[in-house]
N, C-alpha and C. Protein backbone atom coordinates (compact mmCIF):
# COMPACT_ATOMS: atom_id res chain seq x y z
N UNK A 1 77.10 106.60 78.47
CA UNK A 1 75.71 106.85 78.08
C UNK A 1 74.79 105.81 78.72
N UNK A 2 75.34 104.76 78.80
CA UNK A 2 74.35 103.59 79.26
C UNK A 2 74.02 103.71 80.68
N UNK A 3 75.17 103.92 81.73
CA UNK A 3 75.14 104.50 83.00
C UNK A 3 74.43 106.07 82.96
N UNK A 4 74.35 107.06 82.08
CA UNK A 4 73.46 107.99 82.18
C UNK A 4 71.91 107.60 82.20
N UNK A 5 71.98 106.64 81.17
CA UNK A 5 70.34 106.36 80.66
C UNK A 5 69.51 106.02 82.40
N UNK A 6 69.94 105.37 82.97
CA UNK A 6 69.54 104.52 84.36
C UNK A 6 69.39 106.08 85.55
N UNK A 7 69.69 107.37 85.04
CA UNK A 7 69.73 108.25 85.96
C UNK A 7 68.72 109.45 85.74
N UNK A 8 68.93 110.16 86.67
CA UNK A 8 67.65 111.46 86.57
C UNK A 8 68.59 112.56 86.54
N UNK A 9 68.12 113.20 85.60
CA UNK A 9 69.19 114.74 85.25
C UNK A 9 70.40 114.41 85.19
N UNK A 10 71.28 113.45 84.60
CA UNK A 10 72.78 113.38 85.29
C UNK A 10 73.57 114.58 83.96
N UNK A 11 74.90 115.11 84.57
CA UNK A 11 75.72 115.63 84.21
C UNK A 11 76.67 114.82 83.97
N UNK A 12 76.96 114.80 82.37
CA UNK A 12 77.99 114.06 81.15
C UNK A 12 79.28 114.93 81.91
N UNK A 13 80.07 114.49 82.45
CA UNK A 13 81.55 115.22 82.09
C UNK A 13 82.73 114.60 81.56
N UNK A 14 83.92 114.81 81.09
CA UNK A 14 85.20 114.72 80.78
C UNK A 14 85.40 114.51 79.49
N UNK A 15 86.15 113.41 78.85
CA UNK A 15 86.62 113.79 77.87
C UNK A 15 87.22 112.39 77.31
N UNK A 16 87.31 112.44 75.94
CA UNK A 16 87.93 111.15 75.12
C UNK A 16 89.15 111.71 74.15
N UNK A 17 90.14 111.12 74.64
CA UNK A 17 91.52 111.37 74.16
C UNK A 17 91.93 112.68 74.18
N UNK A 18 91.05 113.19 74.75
CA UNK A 18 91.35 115.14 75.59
C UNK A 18 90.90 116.12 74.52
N UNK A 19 89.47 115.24 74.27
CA UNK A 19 88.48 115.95 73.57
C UNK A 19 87.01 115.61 74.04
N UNK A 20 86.68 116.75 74.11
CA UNK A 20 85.38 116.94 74.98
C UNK A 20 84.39 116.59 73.76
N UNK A 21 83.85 115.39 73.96
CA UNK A 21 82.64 114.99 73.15
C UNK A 21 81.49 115.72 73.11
N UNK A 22 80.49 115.73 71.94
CA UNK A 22 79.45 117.43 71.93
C UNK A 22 78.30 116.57 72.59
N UNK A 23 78.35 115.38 73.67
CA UNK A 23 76.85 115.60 74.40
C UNK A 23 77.15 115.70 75.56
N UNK A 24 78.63 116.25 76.04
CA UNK A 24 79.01 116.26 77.32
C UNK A 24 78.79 117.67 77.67
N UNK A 25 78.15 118.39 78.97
CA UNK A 25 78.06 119.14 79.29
C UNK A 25 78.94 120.12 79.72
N UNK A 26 80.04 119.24 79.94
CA UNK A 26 81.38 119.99 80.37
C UNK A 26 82.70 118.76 80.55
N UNK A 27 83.50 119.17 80.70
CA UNK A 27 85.15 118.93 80.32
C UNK A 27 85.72 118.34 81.94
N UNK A 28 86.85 117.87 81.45
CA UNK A 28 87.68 116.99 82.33
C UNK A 28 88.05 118.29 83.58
N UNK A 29 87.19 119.05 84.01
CA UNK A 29 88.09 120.39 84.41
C UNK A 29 87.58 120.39 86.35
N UNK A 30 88.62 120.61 87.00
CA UNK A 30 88.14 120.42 88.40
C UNK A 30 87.80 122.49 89.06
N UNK A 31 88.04 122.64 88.36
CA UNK A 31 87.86 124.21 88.60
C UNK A 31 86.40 124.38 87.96
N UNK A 32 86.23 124.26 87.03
CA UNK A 32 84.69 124.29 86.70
C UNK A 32 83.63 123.33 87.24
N UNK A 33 84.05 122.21 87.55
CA UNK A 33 83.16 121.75 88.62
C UNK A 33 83.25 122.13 90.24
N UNK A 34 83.73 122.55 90.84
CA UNK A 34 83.78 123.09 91.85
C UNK A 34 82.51 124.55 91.44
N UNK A 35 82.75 125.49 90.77
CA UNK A 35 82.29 126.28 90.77
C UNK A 35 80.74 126.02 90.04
N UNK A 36 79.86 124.68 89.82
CA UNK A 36 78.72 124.72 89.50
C UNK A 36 77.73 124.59 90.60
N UNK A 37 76.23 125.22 90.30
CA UNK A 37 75.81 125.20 91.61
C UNK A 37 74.74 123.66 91.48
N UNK A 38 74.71 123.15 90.59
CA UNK A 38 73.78 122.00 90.27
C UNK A 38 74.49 121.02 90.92
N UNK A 39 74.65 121.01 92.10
CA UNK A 39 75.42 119.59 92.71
C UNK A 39 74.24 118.86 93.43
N UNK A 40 73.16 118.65 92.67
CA UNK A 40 72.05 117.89 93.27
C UNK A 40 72.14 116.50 92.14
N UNK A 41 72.81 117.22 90.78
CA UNK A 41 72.73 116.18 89.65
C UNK A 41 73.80 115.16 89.70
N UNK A 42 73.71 113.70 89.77
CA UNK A 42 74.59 112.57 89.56
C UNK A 42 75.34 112.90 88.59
N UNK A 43 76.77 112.88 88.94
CA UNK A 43 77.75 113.03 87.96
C UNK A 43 78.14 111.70 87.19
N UNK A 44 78.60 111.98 86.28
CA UNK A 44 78.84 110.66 85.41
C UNK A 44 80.29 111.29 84.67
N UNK A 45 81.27 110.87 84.94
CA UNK A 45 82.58 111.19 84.65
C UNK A 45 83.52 110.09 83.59
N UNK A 46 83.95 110.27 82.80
CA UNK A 46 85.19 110.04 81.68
C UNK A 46 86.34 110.51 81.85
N UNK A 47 87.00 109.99 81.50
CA UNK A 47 88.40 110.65 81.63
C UNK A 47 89.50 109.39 80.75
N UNK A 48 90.29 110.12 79.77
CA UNK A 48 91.31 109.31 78.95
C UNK A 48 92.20 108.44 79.72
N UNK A 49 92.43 108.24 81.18
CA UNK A 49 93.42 107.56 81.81
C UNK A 49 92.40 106.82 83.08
N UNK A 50 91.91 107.63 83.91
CA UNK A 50 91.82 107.85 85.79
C UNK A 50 90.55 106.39 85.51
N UNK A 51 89.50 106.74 84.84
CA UNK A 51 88.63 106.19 84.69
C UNK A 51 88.66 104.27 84.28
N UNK A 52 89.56 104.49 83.31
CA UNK A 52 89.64 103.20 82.99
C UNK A 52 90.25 102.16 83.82
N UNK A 53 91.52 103.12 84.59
CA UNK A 53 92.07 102.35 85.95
C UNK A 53 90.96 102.03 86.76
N UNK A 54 90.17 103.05 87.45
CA UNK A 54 89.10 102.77 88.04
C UNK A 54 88.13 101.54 88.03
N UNK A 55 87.67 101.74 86.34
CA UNK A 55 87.21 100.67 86.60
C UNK A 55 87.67 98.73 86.44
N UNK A 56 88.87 99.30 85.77
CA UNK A 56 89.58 97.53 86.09
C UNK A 56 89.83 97.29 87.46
N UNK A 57 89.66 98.02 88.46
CA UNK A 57 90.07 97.69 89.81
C UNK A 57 89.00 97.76 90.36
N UNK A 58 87.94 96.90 89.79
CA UNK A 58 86.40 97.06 90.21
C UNK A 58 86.43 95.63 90.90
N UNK A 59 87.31 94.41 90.79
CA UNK A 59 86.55 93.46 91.40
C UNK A 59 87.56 93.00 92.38
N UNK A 60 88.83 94.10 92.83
CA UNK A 60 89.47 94.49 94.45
C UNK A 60 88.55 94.50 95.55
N UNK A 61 89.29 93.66 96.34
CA UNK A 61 88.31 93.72 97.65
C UNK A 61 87.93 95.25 98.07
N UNK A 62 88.60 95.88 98.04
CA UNK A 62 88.34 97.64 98.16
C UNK A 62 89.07 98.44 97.23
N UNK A 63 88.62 99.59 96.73
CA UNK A 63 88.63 100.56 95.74
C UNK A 63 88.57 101.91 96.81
N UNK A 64 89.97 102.92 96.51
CA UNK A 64 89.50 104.11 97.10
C UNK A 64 90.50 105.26 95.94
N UNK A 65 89.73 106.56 95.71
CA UNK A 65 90.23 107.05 94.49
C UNK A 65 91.29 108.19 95.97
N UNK A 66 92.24 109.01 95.65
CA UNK A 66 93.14 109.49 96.24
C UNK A 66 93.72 110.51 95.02
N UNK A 67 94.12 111.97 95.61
CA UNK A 67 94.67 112.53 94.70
C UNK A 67 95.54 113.57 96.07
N UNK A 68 96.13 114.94 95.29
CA UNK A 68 96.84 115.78 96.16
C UNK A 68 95.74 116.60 97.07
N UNK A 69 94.25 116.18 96.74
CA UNK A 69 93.40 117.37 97.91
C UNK A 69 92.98 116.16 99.19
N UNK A 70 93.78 114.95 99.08
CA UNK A 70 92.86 114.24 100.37
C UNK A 70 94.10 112.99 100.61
N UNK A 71 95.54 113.11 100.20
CA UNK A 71 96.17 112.15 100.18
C UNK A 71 96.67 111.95 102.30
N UNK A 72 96.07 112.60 102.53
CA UNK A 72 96.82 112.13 104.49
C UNK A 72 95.32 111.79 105.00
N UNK A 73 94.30 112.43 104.67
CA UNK A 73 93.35 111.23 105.04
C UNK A 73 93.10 110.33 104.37
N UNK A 74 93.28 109.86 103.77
CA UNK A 74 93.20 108.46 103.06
C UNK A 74 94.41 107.25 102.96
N UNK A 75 96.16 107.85 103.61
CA UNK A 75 96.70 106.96 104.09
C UNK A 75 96.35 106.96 105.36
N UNK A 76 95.65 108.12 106.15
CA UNK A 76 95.30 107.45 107.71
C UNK A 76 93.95 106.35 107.85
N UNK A 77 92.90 106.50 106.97
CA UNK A 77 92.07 105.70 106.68
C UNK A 77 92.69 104.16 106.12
N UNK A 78 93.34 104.33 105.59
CA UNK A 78 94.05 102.88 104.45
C UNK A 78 94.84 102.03 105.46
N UNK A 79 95.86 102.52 106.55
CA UNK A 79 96.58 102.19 107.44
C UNK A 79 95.70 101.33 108.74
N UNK A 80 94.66 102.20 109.22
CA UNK A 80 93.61 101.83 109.99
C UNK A 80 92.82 100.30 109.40
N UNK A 81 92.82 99.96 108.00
CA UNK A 81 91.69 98.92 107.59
C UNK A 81 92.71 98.20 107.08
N UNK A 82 93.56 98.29 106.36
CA UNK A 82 94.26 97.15 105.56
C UNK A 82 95.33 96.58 105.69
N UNK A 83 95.79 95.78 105.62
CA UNK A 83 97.26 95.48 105.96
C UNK A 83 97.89 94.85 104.69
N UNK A 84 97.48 95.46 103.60
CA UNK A 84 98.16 95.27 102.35
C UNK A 84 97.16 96.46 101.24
N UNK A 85 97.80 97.17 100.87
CA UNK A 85 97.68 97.91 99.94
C UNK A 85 98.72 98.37 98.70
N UNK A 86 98.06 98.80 97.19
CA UNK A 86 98.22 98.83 96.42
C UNK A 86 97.98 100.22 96.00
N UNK A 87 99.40 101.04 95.88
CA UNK A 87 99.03 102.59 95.35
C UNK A 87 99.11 102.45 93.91
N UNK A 88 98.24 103.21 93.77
CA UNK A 88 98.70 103.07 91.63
C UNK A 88 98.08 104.21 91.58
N UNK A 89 99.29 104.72 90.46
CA UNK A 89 98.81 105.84 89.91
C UNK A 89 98.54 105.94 88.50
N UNK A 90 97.27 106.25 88.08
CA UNK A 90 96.56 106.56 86.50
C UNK A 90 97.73 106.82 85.44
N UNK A 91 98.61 107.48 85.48
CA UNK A 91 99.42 108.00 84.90
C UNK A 91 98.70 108.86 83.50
N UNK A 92 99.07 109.10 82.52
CA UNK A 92 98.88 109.61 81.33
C UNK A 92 99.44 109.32 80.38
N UNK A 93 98.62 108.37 78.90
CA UNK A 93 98.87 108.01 78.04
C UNK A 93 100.45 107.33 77.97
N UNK A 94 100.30 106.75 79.02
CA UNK A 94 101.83 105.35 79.09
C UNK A 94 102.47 105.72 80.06
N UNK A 95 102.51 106.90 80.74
CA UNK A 95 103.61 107.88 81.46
C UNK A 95 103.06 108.24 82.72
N UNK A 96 104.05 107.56 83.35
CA UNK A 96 103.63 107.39 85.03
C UNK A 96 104.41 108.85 85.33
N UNK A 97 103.37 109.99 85.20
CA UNK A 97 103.96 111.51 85.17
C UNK A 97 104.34 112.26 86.56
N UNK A 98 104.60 113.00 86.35
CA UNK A 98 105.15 113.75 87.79
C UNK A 98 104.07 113.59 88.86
N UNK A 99 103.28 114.43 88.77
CA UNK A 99 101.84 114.46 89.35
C UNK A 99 101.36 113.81 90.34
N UNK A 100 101.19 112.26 89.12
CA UNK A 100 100.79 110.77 89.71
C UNK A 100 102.00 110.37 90.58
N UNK A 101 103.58 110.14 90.53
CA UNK A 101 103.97 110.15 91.48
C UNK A 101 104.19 110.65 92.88
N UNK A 102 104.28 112.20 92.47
CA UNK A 102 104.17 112.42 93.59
C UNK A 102 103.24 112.34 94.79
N UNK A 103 101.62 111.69 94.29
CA UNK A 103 101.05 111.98 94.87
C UNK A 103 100.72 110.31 95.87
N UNK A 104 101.25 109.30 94.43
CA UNK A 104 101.83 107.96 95.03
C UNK A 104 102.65 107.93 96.32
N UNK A 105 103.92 109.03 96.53
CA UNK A 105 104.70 108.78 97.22
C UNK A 105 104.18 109.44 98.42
N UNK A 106 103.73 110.78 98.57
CA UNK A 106 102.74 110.90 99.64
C UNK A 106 101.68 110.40 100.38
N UNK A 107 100.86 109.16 99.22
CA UNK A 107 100.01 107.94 100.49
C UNK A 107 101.07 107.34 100.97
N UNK A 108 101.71 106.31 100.22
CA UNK A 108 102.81 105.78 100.55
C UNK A 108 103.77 106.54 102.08
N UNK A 109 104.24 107.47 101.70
CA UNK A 109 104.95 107.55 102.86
C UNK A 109 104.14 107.95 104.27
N UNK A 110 102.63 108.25 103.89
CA UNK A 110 101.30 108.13 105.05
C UNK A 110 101.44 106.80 105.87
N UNK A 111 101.63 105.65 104.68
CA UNK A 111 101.64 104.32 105.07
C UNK A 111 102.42 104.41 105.88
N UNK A 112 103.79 103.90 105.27
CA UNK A 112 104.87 103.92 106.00
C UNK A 112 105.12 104.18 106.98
N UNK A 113 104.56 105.67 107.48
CA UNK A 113 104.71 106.09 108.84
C UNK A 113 103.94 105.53 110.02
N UNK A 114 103.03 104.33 109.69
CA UNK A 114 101.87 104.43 110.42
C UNK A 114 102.51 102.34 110.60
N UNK A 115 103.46 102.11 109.48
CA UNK A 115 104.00 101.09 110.27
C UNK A 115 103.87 99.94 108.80
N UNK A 116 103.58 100.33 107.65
CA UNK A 116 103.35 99.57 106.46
C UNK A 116 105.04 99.86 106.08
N UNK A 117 105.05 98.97 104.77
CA UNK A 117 106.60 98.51 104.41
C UNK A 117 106.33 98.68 103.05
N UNK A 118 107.47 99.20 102.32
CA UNK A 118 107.05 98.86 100.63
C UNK A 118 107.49 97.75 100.30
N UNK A 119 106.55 97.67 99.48
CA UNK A 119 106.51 96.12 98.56
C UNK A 119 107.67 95.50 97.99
N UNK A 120 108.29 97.09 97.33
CA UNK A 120 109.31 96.38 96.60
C UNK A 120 110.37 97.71 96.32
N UNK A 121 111.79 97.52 95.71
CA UNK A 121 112.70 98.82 95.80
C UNK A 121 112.47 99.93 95.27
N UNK A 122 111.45 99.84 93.90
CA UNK A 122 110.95 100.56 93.10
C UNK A 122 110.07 101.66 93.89
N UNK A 123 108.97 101.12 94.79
CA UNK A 123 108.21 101.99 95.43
C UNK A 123 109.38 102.67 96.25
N UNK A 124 110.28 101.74 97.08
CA UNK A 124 111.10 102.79 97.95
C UNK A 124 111.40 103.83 97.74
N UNK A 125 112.14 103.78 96.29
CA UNK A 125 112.58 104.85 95.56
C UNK A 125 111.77 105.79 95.35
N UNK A 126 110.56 105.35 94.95
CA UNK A 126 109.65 106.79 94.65
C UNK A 126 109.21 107.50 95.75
N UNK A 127 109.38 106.68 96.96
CA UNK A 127 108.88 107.38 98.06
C UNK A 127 110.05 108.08 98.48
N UNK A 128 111.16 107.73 98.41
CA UNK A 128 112.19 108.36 98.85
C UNK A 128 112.07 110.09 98.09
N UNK A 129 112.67 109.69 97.11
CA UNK A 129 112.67 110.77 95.98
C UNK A 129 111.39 111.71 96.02
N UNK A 130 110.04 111.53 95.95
CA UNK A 130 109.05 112.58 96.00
C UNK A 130 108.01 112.38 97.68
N UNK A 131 108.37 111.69 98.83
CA UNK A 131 107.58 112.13 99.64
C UNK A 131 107.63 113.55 100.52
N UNK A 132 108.92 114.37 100.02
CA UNK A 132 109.03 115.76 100.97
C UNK A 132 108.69 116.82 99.25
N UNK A 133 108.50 116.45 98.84
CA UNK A 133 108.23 117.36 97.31
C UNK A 133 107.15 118.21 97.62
N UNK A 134 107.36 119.76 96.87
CA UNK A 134 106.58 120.09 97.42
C UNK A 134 105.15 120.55 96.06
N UNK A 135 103.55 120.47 96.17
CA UNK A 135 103.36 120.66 95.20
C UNK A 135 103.32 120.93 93.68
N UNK A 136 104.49 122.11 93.78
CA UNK A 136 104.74 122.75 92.73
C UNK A 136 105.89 121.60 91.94
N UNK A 137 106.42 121.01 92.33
CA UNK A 137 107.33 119.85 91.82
C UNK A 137 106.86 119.51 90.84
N UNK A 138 105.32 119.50 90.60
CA UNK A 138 104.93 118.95 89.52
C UNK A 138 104.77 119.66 88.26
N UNK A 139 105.44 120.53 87.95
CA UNK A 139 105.43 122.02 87.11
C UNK A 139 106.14 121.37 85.99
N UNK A 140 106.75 120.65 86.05
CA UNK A 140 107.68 120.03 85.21
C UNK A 140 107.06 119.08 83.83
N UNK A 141 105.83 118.47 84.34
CA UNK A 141 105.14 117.43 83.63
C UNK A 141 104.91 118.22 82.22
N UNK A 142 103.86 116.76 81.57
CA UNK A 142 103.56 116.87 80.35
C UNK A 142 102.50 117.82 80.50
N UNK A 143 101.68 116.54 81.43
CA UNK A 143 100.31 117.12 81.76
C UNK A 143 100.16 118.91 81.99
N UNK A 144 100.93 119.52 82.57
CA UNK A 144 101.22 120.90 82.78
C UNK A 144 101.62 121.77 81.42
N UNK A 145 102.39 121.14 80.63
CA UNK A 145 102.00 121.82 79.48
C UNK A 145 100.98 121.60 79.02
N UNK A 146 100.71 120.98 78.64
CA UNK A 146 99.04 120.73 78.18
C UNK A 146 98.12 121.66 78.85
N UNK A 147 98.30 121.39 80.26
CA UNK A 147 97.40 122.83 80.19
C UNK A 147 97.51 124.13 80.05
N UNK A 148 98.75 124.45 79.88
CA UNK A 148 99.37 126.00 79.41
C UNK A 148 98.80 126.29 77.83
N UNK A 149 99.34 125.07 76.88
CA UNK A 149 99.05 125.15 75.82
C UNK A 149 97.55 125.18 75.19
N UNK A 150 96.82 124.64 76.35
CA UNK A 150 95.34 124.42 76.09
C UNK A 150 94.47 125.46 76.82
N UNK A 151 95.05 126.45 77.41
CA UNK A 151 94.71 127.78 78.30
C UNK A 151 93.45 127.15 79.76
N UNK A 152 94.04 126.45 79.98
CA UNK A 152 93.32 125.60 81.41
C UNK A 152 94.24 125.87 82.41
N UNK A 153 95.30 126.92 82.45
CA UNK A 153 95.69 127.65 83.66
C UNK A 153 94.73 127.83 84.78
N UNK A 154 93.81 127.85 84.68
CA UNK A 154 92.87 128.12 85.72
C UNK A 154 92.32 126.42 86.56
N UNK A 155 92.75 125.36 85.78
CA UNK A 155 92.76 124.18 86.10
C UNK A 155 94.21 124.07 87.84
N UNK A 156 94.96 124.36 86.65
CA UNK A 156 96.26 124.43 87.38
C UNK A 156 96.37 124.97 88.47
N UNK A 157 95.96 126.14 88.72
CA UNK A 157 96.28 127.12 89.73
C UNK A 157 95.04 126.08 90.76
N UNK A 158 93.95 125.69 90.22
CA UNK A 158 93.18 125.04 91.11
C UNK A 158 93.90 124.24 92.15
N UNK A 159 94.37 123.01 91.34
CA UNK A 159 95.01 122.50 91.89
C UNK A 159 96.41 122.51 92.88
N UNK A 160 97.01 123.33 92.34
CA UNK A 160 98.46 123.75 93.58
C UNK A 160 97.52 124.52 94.98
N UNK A 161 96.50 125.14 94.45
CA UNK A 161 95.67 126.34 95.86
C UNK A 161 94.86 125.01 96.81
N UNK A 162 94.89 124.01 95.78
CA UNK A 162 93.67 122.63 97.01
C UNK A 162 94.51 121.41 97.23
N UNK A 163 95.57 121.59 97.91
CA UNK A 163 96.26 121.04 98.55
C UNK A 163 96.31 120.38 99.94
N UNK A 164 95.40 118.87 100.32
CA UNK A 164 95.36 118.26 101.45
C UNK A 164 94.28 118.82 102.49
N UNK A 165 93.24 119.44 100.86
CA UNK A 165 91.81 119.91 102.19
C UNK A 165 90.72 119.57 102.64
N UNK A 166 90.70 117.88 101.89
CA UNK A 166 89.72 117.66 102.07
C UNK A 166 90.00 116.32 103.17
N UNK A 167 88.65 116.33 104.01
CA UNK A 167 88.37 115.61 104.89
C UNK A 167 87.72 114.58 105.14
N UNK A 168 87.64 113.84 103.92
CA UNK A 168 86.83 112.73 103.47
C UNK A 168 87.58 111.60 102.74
N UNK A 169 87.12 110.69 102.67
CA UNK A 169 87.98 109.16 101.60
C UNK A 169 86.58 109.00 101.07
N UNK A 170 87.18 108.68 99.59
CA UNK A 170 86.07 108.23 98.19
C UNK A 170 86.72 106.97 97.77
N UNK A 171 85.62 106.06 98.27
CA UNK A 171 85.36 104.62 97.85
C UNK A 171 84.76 104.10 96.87
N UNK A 172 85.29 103.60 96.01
CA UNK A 172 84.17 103.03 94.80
C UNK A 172 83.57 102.01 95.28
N UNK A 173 82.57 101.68 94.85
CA UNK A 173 81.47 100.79 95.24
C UNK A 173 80.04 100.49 94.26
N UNK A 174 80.61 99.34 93.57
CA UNK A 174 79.38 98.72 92.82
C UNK A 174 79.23 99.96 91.51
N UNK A 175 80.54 100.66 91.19
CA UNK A 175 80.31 101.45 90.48
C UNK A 175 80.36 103.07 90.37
N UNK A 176 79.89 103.30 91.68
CA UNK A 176 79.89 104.59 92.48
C UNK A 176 80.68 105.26 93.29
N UNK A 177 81.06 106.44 93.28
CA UNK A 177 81.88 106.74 94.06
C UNK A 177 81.16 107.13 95.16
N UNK A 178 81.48 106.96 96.42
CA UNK A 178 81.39 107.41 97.42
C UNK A 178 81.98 107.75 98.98
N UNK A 179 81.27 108.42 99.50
CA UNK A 179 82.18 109.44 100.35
C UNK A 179 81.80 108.78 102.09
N UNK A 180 83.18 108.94 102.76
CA UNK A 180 83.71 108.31 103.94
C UNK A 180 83.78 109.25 104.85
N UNK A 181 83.57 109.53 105.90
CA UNK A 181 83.52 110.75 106.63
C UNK A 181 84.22 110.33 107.61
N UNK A 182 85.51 110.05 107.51
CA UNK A 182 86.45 109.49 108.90
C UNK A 182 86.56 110.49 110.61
N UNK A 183 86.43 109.74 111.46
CA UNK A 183 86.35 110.42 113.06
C UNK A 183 87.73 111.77 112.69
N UNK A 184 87.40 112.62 112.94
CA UNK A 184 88.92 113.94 113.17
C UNK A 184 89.96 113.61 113.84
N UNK A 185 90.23 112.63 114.72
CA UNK A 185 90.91 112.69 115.39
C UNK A 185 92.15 111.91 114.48
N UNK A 186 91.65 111.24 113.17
CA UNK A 186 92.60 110.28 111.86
C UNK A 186 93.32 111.42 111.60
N UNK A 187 92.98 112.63 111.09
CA UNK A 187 94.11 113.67 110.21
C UNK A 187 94.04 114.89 111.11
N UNK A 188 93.84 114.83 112.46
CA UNK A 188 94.12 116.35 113.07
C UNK A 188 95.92 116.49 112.89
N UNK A 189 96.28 117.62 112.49
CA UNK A 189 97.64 118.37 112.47
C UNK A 189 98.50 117.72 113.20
N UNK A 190 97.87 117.62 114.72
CA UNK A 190 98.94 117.54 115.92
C UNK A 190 98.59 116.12 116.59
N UNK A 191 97.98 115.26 115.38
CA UNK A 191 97.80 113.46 115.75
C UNK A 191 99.04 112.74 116.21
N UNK A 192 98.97 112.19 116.86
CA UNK A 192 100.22 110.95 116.88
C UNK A 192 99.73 109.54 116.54
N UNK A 193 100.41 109.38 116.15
CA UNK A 193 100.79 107.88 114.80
C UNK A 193 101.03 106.72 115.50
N UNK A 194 100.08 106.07 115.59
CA UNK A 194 99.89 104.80 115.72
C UNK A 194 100.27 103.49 114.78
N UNK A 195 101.24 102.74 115.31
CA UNK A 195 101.65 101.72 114.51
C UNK A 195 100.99 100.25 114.14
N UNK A 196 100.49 100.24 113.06
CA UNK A 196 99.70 99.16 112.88
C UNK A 196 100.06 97.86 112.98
N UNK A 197 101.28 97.48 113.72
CA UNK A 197 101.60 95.96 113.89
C UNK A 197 102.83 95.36 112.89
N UNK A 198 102.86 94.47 112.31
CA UNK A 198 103.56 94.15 111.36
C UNK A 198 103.37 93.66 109.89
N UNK A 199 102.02 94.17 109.69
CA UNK A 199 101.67 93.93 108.09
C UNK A 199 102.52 95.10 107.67
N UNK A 200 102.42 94.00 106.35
CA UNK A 200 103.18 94.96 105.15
C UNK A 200 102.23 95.56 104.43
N UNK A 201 102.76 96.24 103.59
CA UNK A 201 101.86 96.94 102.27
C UNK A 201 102.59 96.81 100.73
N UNK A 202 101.69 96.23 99.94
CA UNK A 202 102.35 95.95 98.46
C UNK A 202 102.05 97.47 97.89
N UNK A 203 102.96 97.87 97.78
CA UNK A 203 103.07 99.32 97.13
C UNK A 203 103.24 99.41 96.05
N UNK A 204 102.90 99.65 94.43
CA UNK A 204 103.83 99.68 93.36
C UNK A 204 102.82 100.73 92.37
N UNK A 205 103.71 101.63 91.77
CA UNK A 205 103.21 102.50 90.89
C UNK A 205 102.31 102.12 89.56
């Protein structure tokens, strides 16, 4: 609310303990925001897990948010600038869930390929185990019942259909998210992989 007050028209979204509070305009839902046409209004977002990570990792030399619609441009972006990075995934209410790993092990093994090292055996493992996984792997989770049980199927299906399409990296900054418009030539299909030297990367879930 306090970050709304400072804005013009903003849109309340998500949710507290996976209940949509009554001055929020709408819900933790990526299918219903996609489909609004008011994308002139500053969003102002909540969320029971993503958010709070977010913002404890506010006073990191760099902040970039990553999910399954933008995870190969954003290890080709991450590889290009840093020579130590930190994947973490939000998890859900204690539980570093399917989801969040797999989508860990896919920057991660972005890294990797481009010449970064994991941190430690733990990341190996997760990269081992979920970097050829394929979307649907994540069918298994909590989070996935939850949305069966909560009839947000239409959440779901969102997500398995927007798989690695977007062409941008989202940086937090001073609070804000914002958007990176990297050269094409970082995530074209038929790129070849450039090795960044011999930095490592601290990897850990």
């Amino acid at each position: 609310m306090a970050i709304a007050d400072r804005l013009t028209d903003p849109l309340l979204a998500g949710d507290c303990n996976s209940t949509l509070p009554a001055i929020f305009e709408m819900g933790n839902s990526p299918s219903h925001l996609a489909g609004r046409a008011d994308i002139h209004r500053p969003l102002v977002l909540v969320s029971s897990s993503g958010t709070k990570v977010i913002h404890e990792a506010r006073d990191c030399a760099a902040t970039y948010l990553g999910c399954f619609r933008s995870h190969t441009v954003l290890a080709g972006y991450l590889a290009q600038r840093h020579a130590r990075v930190a994947v973490i995934g939000a998890g859900s209410k204690g539980e570093f869930r399917e989801e969040d790993q797999i989508c860990c092990a896919w920057i991660a093994a972005g890294l990797i390929r481009k010449g970064h090292a994991p941190g430690n055996w733990q990341t190996a493992e997760i990269v081992r185990r979920w970097r050829n996984a394929p979307p649907s792997a994540c069918l298994c989770s909590r989070s996935v019942d939850f949305l069966r049980r909560t009839n947000q199927v239409g959440d779901l299906d969102f997500i398995l259909e927007h798989v690695d399409d977007l062409r941008e990296v989202f940086e937090v900054r001073d609070g804000e998210v914002r958007t990176i418009r990297p050269a094409a030539r970082m995530y074209g299909r038929r790129r070849m992989h450039a090795r960044c030297g011999a930095g490592r990367t601290v990897l850990w879930p």
